[in-house]
Protein backbone atom coordinates (compact mmCIF):
# COMPACT_ATOMS: atom_id res chain seq x y z
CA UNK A 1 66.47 104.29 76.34
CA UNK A 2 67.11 105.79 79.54
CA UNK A 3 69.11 103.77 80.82
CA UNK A 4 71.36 103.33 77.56
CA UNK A 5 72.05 106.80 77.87
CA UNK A 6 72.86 106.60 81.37
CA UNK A 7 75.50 104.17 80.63
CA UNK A 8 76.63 105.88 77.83
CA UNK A 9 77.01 109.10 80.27
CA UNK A 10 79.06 106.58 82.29
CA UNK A 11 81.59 104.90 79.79
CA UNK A 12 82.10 108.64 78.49
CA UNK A 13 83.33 109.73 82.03
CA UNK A 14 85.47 106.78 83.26
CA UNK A 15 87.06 106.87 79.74
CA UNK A 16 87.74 110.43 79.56
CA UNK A 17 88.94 110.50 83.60
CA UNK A 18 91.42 107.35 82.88
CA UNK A 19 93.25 109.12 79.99
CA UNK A 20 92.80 112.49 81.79
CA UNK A 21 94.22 111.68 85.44
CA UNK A 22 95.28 108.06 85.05
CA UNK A 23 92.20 107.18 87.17
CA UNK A 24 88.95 105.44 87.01
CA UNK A 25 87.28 102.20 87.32
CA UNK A 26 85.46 101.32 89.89
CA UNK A 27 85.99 104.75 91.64
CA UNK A 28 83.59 106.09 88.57
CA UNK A 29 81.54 102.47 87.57
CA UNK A 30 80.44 101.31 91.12
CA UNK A 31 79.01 104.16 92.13
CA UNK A 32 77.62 105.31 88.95
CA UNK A 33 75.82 101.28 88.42
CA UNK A 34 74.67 101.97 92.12
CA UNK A 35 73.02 105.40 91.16
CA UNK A 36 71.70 103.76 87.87
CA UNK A 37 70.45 100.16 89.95
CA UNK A 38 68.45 101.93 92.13
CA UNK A 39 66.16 102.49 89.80
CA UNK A 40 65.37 99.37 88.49
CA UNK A 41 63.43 96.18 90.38
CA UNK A 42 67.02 94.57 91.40
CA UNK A 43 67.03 94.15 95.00
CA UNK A 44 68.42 96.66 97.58
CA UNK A 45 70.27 94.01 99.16
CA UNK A 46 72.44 93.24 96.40
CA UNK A 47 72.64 96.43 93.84
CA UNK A 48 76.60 96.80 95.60
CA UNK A 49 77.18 93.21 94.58
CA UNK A 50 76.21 93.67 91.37
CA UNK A 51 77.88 97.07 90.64
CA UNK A 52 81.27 95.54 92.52
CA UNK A 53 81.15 92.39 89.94
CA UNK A 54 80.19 94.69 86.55
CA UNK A 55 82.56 97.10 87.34
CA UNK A 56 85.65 94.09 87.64
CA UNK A 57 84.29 92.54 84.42
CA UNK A 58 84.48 96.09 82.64
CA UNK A 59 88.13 96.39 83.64
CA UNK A 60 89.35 93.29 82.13
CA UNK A 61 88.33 95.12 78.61
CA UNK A 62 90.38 98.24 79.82
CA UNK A 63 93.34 96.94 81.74
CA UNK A 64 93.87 94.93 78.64
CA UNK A 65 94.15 97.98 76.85
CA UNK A 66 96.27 99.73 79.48
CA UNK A 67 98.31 96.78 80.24
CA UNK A 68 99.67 96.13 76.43
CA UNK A 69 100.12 100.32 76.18
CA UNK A 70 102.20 100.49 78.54
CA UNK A 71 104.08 96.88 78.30
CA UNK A 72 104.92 98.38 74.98
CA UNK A 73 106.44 101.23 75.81
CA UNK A 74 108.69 99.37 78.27
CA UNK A 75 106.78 100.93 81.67
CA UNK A 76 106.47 97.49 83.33
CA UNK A 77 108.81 95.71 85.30
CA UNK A 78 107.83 91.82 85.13
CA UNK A 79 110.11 90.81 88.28
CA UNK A 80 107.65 92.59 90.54
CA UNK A 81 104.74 91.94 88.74
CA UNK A 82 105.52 87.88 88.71
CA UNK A 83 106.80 88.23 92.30
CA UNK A 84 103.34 89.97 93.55
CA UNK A 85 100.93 87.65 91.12
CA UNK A 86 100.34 84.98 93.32
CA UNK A 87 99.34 86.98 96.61
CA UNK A 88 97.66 89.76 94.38
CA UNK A 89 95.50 86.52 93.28
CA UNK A 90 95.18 85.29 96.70
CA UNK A 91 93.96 88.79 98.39
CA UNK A 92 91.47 89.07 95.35
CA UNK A 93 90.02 86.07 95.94
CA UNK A 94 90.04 86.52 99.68
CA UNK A 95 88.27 90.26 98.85
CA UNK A 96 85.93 88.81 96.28
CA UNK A 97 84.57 86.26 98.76
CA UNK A 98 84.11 88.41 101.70
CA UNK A 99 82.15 90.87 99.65
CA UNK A 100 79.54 88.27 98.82
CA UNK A 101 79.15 87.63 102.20
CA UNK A 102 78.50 91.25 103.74
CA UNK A 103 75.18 92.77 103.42
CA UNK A 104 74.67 95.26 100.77
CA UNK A 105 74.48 98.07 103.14
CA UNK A 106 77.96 97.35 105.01
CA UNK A 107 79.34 96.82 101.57
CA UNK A 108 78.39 100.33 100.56
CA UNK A 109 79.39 101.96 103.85
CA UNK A 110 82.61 100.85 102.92
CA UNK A 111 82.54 101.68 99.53
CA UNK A 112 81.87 105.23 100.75
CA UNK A 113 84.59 105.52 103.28
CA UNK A 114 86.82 104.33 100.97
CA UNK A 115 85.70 106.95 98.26
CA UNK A 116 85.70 109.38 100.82
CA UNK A 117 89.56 108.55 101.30
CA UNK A 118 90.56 108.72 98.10
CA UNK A 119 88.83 112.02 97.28
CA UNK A 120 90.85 113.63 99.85
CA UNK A 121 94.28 111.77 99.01
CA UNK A 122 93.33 113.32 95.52
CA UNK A 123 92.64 116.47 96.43
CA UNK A 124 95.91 117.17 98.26
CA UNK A 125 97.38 114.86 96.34
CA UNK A 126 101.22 115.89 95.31
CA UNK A 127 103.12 114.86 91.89
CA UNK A 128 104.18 111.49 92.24
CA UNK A 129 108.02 111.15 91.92
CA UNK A 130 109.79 108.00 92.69
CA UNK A 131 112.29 108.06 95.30
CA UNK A 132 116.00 109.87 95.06
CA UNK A 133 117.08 106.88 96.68
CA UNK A 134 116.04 103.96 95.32
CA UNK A 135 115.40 101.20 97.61
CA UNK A 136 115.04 97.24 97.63
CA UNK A 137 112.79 95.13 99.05
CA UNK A 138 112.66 91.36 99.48
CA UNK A 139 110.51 89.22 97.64
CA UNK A 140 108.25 88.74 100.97
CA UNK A 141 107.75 91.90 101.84
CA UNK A 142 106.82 92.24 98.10
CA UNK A 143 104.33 89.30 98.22
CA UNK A 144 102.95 90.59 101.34
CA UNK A 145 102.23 93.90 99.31
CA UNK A 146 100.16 92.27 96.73
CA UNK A 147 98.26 90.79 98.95
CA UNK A 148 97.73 94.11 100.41
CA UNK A 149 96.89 95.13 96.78
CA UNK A 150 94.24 92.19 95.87
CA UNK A 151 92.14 91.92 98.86
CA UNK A 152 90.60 95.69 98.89
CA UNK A 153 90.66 94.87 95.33
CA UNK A 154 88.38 92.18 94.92
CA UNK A 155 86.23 93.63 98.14
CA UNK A 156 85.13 96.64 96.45
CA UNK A 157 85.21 95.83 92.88
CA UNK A 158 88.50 97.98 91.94
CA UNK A 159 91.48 98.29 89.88
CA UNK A 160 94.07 98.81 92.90
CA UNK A 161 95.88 101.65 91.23
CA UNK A 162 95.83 104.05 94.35
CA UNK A 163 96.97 101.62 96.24
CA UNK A 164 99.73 100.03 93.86
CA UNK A 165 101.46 102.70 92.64
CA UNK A 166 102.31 104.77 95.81
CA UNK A 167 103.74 101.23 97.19
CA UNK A 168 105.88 100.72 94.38
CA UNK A 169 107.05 104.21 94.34
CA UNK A 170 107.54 103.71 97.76
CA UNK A 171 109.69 100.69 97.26
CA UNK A 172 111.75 102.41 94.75
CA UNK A 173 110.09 102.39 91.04
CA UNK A 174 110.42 105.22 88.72
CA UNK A 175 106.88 106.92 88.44
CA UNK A 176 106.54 105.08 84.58
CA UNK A 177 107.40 101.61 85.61
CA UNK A 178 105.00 102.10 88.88
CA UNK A 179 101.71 103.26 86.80
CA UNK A 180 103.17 100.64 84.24
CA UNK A 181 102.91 97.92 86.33
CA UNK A 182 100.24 98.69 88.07
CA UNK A 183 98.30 98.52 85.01
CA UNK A 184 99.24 95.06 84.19
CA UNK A 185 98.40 93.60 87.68
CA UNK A 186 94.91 95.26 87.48
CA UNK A 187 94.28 92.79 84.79
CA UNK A 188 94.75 89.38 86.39
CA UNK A 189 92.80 91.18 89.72
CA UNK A 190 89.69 92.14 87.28
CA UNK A 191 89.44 88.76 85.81
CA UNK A 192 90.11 86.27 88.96
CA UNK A 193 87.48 88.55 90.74
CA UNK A 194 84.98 88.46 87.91
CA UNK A 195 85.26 84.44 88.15
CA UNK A 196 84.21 84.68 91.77
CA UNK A 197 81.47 87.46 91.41
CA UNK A 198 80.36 85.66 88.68
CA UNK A 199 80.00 81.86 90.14
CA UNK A 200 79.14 83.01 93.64
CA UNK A 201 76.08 85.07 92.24
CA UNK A 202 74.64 82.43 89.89
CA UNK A 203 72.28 81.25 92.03
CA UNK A 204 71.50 84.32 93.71
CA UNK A 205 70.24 87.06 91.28
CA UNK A 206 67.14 86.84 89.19
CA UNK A 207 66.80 89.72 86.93
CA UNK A 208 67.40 90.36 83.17
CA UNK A 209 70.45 90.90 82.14
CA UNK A 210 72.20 89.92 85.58
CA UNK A 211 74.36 86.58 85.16
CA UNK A 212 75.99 85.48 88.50
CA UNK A 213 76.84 89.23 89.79
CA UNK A 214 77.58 91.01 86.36
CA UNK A 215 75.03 93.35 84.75
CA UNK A 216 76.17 92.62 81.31
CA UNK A 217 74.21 95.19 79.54
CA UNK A 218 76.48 97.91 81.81
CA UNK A 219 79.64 95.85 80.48
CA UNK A 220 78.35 95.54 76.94
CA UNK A 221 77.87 99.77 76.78
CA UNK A 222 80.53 101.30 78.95
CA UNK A 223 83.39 99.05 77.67
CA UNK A 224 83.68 99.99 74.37
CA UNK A 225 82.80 104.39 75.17
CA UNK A 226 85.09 104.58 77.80
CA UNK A 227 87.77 102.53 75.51
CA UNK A 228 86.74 105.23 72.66
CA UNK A 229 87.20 108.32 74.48
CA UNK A 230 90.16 107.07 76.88
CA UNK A 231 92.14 108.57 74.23
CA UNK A 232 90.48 111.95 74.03
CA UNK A 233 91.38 112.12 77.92
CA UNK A 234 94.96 111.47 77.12
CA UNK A 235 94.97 114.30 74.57
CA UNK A 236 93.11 116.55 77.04
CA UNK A 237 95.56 115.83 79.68
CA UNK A 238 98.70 117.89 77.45
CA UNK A 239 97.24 120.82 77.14
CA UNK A 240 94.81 121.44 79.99
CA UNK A 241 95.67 122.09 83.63
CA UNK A 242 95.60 118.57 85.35
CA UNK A 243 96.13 119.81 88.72
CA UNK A 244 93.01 121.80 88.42
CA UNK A 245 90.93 118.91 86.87
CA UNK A 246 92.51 116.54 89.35
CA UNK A 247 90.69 118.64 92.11
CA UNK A 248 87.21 119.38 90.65
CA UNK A 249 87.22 115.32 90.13
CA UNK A 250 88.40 114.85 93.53
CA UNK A 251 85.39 117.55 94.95
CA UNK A 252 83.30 115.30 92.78
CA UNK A 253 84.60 112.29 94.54
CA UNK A 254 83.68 113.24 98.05
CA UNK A 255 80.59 114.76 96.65
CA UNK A 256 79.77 110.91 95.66
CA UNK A 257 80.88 109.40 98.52
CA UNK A 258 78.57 111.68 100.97
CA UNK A 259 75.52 110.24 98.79
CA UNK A 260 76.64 106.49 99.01
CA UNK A 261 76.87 107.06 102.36
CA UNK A 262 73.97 108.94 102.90
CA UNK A 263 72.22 106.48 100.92
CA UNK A 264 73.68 103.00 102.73
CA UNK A 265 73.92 104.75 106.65
């Protein structure tokens, strides 16, 4: 009972956090299945394994939500996104594979740093605004970007938002169609990196509940709060002040990535 509630605790927050700031995923699910892991008889070695696999399987159930939102409403462009699909693949697998080779403790020293990163990119973090001057890139550079995009990805069990969007901004994208497609390539990332958590871990976990790397009791509760309440973010995010709330969840940020490092040095 617990431990539902735990989870329920967690779908609540990366729901309410991804309609509130445009955020979330693994940022909020792998450290939060970490914290949650520890407790149970699942082996130290391979508790960031298993929280890096759940939390990719959880965001095919939201970036499928995200995607179609915002392919609705026009906000994706499908040139970049088929132009960066095949290295975004490629770097995700690349990611996925490495992470099941590195210990669990180098894993979530990296994790961490990368936490710790973000936090402070978020805290100082600016309005995005696409460039005044628009500019165009060729379709290797933009290949070589999703690359860049898929292998962190798949490595620590993420969506790649904060690093997709300020690249596409950067290459020229109007703020919409950068979050748009963003969204969209998160989903092909989640579920090629699920397919190698997954078969890589079959053999090597042994606990209830755990197939290959995916807890699927985690997936099975957070998926369907955080897709409940995703929309109560949203709301929340029109009427109260999201630069504020941007920096108490960045101070929460480093705040969690001082205990997975403390935890993992």
């Amino acid at each position: 009972m617990i431990e539902f509630i735990l989870l329920v605790v967690l779908g609540a927050l990366t729901g309410v956090m991804a309609g509130l700031l445009g955020i979330g995923g693994g940022l909020i699910v792998v450290p939060g299945l970490v914290f949650l892991l520890h407790w149970t008889s699942l082996p130290e070695s391979i508790i960031m394994h298993v929280a890096a696999g759940t939390s990719l399987c959880i965001m095919i159930f939201t970036a499928w939500v995200s995607a179609r939102a915002h392919h609705r409403h026009g906000h994706v462009d499908m040139s970049v996104f088929f132009t960066m699909l095949p290295t975004v693949l490629v770097g995700t697998v690349l990611g996925a594979l490495l992470a099941t080779e590195i210990p669990g403790r180098w894993l979530g020293m990296i994790f961490g740093v990368f936490l710790l990163l973000n936090g402070i990119k978020l805290l100082y973090a600016k309005s995005k605004k696409s460039s005044t001057h628009p500019t165009t890139h060729s379709a290797n550079w933009m290949r070589f970007l999703g690359a860049l995009v898929g292998f962190p990805s798949g490595l620590l069990g993420v969506g790649g938002g904060f690093f997709t969007v300020p690249l596409l901004l950067h290459c020229g994208l109007e703020i919409q169609k950068a979050i748009g497609t963003s969204a969209i390539l998160t989903l092909p990332i989640s579920m090629i990196g699920t397919a190698v958590f997954s078969v890589l871990g079959i053999h090597q976990v042994h606990y209830e509940g755990v197939i290959g790397y995916i807890y699927w009791p985690a997936v099975l509760v957070v998926v369907p709060v955080s897709m409940l309440l995703a929309p109560v973010g949203a709301r929340w995010s029109t009427v109260l002040p999201t630069v504020v709330l941007r920096r108490a969840f960045a101070c929460f940020m480093l705040l969690v990535a001082l205990q997975m490092l403390w935890k993992f040095v």
